[in-house]
PDB file of N, CA and C in Angstrom:
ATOM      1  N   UNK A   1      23.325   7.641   7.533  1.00  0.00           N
ATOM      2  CA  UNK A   1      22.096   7.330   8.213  1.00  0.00           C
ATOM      3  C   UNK A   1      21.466   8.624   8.725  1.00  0.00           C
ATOM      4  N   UNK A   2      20.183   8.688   8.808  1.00  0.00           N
ATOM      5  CA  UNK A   2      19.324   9.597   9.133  1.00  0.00           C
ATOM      6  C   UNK A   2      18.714   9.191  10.208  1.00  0.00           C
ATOM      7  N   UNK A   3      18.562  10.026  10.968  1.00  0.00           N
ATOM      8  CA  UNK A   3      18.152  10.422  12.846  1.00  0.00           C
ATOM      9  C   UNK A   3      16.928  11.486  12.236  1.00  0.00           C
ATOM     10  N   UNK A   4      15.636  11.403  12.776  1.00  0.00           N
ATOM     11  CA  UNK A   4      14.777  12.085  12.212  1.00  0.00           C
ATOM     12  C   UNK A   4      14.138  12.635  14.132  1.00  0.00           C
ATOM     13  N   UNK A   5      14.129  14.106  14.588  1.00  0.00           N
ATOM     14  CA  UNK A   5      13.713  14.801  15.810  1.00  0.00           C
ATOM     15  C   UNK A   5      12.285  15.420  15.874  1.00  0.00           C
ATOM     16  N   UNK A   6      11.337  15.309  16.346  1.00  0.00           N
ATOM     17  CA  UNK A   6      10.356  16.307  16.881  1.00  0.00           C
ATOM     18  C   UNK A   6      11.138  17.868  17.307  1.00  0.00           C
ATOM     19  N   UNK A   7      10.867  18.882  16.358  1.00  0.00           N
ATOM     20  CA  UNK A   7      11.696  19.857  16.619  1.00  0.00           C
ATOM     21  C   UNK A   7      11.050  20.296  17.942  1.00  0.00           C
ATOM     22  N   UNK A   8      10.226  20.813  17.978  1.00  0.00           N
ATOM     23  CA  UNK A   8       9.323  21.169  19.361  1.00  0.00           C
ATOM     24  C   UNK A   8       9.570  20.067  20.947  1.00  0.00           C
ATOM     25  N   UNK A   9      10.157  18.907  20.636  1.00  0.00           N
ATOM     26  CA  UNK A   9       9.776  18.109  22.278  1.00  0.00           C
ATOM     27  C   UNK A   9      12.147  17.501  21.868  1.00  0.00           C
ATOM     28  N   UNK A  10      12.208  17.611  20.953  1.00  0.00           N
ATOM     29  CA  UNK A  10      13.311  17.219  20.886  1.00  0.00           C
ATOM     30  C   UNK A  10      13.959  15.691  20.584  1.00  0.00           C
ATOM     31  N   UNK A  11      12.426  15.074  20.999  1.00  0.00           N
ATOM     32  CA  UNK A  11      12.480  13.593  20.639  1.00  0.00           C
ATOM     33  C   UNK A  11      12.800  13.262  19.645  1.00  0.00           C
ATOM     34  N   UNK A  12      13.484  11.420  19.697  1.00  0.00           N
ATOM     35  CA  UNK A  12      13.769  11.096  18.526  1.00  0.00           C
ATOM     36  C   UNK A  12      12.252  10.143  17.576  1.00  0.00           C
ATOM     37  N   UNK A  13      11.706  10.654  16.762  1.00  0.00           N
ATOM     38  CA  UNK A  13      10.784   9.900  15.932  1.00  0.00           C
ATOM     39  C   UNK A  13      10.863   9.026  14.576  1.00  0.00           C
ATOM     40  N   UNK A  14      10.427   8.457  14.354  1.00  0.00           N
ATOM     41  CA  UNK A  14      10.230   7.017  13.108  1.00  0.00           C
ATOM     42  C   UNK A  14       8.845   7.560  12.746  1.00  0.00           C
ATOM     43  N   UNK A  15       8.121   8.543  12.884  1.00  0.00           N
ATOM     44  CA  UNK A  15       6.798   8.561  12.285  1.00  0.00           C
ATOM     45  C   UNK A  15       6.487   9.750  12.451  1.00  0.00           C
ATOM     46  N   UNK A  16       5.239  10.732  11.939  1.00  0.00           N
ATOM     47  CA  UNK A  16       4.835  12.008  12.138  1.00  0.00           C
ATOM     48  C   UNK A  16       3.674  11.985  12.717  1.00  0.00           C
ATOM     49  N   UNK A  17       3.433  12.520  13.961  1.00  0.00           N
ATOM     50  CA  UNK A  17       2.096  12.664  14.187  1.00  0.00           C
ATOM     51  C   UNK A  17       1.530  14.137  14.170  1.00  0.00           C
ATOM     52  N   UNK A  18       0.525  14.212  13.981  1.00  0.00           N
ATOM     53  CA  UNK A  18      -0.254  15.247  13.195  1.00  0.00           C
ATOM     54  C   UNK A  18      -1.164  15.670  14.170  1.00  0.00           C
ATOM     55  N   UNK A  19      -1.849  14.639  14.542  1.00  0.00           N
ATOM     56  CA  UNK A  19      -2.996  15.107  15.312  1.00  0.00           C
ATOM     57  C   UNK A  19      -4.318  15.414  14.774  1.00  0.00           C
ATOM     58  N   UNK A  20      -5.338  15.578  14.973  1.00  0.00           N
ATOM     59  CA  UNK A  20      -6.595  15.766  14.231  1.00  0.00           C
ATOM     60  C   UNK A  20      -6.420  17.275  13.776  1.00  0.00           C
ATOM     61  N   UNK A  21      -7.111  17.394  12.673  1.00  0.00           N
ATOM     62  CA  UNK A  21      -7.105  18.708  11.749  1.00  0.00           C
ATOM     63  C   UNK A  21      -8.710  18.483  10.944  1.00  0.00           C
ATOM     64  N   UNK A  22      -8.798  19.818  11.072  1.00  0.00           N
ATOM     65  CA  UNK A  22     -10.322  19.834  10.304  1.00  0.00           C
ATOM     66  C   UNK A  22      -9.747  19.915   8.567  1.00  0.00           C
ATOM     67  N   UNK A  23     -11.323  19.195   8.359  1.00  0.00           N
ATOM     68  CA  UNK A  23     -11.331  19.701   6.578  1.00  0.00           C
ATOM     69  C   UNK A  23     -11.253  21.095   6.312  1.00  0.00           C
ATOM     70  N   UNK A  24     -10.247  21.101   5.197  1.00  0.00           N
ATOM     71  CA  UNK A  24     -10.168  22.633   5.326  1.00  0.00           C
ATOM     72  C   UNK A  24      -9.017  23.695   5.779  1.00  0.00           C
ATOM     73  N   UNK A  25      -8.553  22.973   6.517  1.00  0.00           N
ATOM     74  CA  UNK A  25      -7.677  23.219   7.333  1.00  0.00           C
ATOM     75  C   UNK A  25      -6.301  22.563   7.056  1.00  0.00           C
ATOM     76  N   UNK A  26      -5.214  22.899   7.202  1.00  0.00           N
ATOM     77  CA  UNK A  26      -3.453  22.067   7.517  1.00  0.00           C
ATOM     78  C   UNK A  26      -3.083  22.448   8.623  1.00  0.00           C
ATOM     79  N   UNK A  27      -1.888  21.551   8.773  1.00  0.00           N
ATOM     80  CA  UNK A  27      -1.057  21.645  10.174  1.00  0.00           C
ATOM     81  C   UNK A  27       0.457  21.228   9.468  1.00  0.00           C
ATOM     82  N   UNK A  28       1.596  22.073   9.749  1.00  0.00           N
ATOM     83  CA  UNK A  28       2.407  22.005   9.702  1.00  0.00           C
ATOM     84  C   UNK A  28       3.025  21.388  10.633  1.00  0.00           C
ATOM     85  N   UNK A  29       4.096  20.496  10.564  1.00  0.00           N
ATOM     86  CA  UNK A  29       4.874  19.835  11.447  1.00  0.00           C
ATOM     87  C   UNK A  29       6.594  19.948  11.004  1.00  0.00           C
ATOM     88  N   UNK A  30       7.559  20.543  11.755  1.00  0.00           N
ATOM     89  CA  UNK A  30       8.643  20.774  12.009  1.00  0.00           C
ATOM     90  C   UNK A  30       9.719  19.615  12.522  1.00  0.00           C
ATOM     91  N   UNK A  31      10.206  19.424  11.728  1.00  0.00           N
ATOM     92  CA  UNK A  31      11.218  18.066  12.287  1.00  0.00           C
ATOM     93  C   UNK A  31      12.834  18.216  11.984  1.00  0.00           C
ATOM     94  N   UNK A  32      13.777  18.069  12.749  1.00  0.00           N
ATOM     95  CA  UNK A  32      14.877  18.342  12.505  1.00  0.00           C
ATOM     96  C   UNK A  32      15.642  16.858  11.550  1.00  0.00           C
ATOM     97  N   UNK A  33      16.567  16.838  11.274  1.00  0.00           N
ATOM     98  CA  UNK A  33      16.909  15.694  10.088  1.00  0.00           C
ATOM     99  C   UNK A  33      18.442  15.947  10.523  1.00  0.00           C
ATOM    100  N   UNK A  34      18.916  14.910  10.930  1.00  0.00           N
ATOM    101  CA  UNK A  34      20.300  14.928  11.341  1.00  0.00           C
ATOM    102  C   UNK A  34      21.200  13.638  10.528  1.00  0.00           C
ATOM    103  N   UNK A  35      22.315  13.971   9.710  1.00  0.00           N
ATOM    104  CA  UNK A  35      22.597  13.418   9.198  1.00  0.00           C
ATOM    105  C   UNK A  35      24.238  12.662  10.268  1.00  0.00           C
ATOM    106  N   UNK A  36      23.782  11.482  10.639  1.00  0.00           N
ATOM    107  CA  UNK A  36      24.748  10.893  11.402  1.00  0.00           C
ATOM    108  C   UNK A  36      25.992  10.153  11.130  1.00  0.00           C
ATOM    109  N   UNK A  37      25.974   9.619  10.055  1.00  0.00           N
ATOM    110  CA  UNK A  37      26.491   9.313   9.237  1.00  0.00           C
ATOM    111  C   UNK A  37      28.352   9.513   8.831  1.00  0.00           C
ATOM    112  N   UNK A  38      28.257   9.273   8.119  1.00  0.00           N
ATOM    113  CA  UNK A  38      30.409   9.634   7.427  1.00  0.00           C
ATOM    114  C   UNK A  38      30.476   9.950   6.466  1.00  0.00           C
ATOM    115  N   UNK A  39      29.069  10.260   5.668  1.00  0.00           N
ATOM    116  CA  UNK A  39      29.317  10.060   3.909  1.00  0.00           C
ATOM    117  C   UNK A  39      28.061  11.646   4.288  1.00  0.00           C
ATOM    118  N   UNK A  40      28.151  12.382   2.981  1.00  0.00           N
ATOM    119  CA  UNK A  40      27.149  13.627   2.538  1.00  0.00           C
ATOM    120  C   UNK A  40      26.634  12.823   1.788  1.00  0.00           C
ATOM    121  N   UNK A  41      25.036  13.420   1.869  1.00  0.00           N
ATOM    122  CA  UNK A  41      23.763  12.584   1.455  1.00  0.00           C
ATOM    123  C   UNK A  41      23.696  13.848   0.313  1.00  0.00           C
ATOM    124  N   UNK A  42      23.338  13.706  -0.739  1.00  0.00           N
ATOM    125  CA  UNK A  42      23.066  14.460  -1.813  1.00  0.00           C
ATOM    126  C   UNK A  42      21.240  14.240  -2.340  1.00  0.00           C
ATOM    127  N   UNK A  43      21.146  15.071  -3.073  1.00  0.00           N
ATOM    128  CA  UNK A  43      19.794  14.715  -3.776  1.00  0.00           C
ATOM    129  C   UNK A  43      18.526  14.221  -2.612  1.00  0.00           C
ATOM    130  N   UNK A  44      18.495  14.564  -1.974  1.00  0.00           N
ATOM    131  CA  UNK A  44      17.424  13.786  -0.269  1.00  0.00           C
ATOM    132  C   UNK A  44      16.415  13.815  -0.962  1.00  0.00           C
ATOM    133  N   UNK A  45      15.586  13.266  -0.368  1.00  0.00           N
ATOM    134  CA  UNK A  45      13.983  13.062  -1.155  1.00  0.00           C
ATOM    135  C   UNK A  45      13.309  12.118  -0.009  1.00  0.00           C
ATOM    136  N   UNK A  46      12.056  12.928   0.723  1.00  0.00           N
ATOM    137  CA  UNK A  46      11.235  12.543   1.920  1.00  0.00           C
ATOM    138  C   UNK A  46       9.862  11.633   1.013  1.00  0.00           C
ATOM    139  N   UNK A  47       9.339  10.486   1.875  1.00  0.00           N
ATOM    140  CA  UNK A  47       8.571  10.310   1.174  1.00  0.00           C
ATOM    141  C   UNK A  47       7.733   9.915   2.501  1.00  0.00           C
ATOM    142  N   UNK A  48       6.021   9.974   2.038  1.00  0.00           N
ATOM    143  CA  UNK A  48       4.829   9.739   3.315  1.00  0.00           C
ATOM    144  C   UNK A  48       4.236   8.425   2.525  1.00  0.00           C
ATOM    145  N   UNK A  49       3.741   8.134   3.742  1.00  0.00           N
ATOM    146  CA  UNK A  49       2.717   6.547   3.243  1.00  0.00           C
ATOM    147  C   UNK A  49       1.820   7.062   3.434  1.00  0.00           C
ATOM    148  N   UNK A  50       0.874   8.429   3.213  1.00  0.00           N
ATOM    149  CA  UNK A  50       0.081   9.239   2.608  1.00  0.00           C
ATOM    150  C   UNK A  50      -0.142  10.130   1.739  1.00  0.00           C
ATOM    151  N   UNK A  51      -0.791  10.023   0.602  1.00  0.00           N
ATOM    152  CA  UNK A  51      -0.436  10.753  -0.488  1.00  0.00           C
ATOM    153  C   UNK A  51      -1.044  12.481   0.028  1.00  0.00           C
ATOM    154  N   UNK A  52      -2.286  12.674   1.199  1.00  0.00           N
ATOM    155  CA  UNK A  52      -2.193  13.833   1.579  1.00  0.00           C
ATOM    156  C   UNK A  52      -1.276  14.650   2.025  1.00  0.00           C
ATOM    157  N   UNK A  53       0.016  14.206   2.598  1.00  0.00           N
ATOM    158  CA  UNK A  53       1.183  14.772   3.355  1.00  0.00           C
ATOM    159  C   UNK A  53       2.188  15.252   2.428  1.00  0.00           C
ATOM    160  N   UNK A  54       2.745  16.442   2.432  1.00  0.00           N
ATOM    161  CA  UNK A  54       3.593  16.824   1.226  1.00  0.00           C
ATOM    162  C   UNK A  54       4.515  17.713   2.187  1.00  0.00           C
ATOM    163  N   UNK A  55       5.884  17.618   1.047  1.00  0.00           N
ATOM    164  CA  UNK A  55       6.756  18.362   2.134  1.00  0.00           C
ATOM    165  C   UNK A  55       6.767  19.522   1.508  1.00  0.00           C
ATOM    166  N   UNK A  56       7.016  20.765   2.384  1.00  0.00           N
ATOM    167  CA  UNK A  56       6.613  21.885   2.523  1.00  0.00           C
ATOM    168  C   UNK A  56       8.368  22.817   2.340  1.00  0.00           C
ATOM    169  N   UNK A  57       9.090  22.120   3.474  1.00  0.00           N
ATOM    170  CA  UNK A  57      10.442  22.383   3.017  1.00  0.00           C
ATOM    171  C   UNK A  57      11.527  21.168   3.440  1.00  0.00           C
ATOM    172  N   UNK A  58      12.519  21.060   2.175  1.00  0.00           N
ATOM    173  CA  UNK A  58      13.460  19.721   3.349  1.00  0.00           C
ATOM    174  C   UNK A  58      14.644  20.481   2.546  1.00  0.00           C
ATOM    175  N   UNK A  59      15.728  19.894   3.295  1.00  0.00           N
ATOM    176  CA  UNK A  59      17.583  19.999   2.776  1.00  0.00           C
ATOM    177  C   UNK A  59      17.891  18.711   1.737  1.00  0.00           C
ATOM    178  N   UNK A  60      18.053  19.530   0.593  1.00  0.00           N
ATOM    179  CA  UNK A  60      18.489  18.708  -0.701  1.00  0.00           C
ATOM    180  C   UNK A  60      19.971  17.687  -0.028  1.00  0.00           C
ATOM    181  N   UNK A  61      20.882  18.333   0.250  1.00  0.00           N
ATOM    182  CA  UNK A  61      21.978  18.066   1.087  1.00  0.00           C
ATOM    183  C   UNK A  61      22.643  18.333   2.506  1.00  0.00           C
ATOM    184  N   UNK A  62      22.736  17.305   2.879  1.00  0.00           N
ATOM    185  CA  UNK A  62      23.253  16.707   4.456  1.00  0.00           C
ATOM    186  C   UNK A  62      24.742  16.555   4.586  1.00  0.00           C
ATOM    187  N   UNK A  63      25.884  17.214   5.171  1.00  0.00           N
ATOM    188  CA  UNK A  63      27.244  17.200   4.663  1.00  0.00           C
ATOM    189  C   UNK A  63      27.302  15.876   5.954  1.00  0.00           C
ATOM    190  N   UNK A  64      28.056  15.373   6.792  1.00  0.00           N
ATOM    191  CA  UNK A  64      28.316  13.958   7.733  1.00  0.00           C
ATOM    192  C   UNK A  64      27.902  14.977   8.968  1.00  0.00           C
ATOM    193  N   UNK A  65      27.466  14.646   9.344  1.00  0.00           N
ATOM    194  CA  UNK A  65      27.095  14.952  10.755  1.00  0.00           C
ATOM    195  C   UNK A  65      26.615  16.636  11.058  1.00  0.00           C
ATOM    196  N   UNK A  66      25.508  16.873   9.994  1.00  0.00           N
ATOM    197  CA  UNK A  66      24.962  18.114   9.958  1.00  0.00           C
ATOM    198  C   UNK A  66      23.339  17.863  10.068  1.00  0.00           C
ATOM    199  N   UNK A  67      22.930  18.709  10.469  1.00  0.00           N
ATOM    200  CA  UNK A  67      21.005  18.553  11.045  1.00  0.00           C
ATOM    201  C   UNK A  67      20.790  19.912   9.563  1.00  0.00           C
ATOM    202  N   UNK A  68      19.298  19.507   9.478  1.00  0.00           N
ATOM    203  CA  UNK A  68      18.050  20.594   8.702  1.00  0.00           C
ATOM    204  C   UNK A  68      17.156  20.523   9.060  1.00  0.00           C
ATOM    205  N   UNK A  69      16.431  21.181   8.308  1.00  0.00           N
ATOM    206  CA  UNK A  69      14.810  21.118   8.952  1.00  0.00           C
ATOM    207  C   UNK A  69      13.740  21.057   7.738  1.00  0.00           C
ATOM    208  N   UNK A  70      13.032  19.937   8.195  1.00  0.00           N
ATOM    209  CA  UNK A  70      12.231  19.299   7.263  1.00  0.00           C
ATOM    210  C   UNK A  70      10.968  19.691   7.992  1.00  0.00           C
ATOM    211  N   UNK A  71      10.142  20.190   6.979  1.00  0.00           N
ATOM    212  CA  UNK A  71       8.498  20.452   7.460  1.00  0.00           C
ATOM    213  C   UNK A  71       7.572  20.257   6.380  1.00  0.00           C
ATOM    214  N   UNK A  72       6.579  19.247   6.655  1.00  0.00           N
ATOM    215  CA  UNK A  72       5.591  18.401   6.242  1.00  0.00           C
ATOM    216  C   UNK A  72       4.421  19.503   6.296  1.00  0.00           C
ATOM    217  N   UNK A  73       3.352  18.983   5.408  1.00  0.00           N
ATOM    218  CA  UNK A  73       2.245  19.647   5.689  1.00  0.00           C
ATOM    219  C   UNK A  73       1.341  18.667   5.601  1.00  0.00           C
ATOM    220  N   UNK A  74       0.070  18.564   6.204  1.00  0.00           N
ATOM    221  CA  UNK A  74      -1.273  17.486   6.478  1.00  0.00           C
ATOM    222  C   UNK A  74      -2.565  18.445   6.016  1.00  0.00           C
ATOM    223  N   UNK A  75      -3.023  18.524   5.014  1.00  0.00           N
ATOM    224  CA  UNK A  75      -4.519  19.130   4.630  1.00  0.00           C
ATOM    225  C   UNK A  75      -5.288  17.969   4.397  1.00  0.00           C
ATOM    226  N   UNK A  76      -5.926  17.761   4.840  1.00  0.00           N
ATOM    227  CA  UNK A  76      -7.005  16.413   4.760  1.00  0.00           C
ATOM    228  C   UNK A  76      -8.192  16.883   3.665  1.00  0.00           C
ATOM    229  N   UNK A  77      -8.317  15.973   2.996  1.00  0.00           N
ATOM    230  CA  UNK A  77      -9.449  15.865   2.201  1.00  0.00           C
ATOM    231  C   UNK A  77     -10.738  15.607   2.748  1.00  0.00           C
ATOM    232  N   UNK A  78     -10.887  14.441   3.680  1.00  0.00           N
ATOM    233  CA  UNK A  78     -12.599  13.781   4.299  1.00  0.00           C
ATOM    234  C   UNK A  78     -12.089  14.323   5.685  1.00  0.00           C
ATOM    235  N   UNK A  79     -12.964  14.023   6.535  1.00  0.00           N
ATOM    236  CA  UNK A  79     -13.147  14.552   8.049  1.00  0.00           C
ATOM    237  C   UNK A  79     -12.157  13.275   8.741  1.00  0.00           C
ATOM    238  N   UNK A  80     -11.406  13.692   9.221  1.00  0.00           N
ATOM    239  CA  UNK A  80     -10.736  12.399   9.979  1.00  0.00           C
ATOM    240  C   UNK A  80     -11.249  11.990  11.203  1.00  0.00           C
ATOM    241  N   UNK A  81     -11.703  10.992  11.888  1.00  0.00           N
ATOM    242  CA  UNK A  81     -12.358  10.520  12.587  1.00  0.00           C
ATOM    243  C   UNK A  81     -11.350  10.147  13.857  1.00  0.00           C
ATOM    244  N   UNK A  82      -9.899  10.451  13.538  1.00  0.00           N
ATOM    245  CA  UNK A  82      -8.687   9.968  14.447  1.00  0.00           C
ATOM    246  C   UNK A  82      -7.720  10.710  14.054  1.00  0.00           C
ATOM    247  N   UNK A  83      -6.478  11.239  14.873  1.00  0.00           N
ATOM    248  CA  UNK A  83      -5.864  12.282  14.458  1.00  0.00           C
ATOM    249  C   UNK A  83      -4.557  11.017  13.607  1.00  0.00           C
ATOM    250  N   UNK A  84      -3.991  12.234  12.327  1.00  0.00           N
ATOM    251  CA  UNK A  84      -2.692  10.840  11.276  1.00  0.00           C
ATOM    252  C   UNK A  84      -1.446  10.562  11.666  1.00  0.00           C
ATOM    253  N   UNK A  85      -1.078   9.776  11.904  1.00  0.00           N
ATOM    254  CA  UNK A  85       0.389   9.286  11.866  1.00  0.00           C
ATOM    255  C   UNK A  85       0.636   8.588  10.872  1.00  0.00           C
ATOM    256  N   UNK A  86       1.557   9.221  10.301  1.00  0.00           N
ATOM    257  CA  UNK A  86       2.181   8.289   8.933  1.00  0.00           C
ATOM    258  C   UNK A  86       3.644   8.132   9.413  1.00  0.00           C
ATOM    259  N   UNK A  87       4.162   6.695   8.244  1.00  0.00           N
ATOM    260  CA  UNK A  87       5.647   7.003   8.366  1.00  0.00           C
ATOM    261  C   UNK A  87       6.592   7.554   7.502  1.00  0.00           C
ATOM    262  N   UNK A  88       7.912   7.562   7.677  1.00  0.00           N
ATOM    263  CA  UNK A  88       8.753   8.544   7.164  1.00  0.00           C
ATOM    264  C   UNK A  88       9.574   7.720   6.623  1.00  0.00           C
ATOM    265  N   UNK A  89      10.079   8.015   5.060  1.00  0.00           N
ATOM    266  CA  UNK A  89      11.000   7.458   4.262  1.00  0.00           C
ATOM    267  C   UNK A  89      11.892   8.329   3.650  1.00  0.00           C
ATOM    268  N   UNK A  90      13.639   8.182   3.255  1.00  0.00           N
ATOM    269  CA  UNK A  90      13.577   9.228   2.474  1.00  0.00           C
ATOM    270  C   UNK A  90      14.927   7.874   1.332  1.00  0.00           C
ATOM    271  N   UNK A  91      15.093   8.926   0.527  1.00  0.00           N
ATOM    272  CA  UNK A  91      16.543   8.106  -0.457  1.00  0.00           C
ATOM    273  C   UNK A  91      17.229   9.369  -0.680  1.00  0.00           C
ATOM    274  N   UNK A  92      18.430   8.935  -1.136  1.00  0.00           N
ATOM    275  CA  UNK A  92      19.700  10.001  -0.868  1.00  0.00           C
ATOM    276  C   UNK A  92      20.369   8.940  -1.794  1.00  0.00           C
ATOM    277  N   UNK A  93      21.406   9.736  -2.764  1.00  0.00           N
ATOM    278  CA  UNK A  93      22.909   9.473  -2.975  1.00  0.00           C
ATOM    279  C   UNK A  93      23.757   9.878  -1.842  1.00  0.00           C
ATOM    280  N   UNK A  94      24.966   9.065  -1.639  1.00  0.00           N
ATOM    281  CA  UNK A  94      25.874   8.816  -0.845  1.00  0.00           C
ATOM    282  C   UNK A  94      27.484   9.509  -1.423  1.00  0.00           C
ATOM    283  N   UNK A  95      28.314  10.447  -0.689  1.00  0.00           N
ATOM    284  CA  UNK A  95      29.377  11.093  -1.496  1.00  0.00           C
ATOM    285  C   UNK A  95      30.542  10.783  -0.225  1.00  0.00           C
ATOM    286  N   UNK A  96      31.184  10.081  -0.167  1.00  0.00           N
ATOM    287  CA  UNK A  96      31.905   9.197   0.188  1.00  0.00           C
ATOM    288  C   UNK A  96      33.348  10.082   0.314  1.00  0.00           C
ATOM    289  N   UNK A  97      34.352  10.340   1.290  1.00  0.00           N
ATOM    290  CA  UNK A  97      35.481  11.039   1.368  1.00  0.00           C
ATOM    291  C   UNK A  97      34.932  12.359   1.790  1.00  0.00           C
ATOM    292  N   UNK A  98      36.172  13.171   1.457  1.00  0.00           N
ATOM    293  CA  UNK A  98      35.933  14.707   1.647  1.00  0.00           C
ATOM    294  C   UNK A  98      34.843  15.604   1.089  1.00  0.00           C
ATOM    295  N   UNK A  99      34.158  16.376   2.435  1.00  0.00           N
ATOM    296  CA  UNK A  99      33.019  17.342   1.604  1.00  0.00           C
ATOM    297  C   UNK A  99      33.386  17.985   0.931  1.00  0.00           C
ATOM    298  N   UNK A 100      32.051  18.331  -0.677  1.00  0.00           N
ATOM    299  CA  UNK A 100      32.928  18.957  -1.576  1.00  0.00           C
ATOM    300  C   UNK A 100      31.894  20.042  -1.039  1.00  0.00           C
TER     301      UNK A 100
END
């Protein structure tokens, strides 16, 4: 299981908020990724319920109870009228026993 942090406030989050950003412009967002778990997550793969949001950097692999750092990027296409929150998905294979 994945525990997803606001690296900056330390909180625990289910979603990214962004905040308003001009056209033209990105905002990077920093999030720590803690793998809580008993099993190493292999192959990770983040996904947004916005196709503008792309990840910028994440950890392919999570050994049981190890954190990374995942950072998103937000470049908006139209003028946003409200700052974005999207949510956060990811899929992983599961490696079960001793880390290799």
């Amino acid at each position: 299981m994945l525990k997803f942090y606001d690296k900056q406030s330390g909180k625990e989050i289910d979603s990214v908020r962004f905040g308003i950003v001009r056209v033209g412009e990105s905002k990077i967002v920093d999030l720590t990724v803690e793998n809580t778990g008993n099993s190493t997550l292999l192959d990770m793969k983040f996904l947004f319920d916005n196709p503008e949001v792309e990840v910028v950097k994440a950890p392919v692999r999570l050994n049981k109870k190890e954190s990374g750092l995942l950072s998103v990027k937000w470049l908006p296409r139209l003028k946003p009228d409200r700052g974005l929150q999207c949510s956060l998905k990811f899929t992983a294979d599961e490696l079960f026993g001793e880390d290799i």
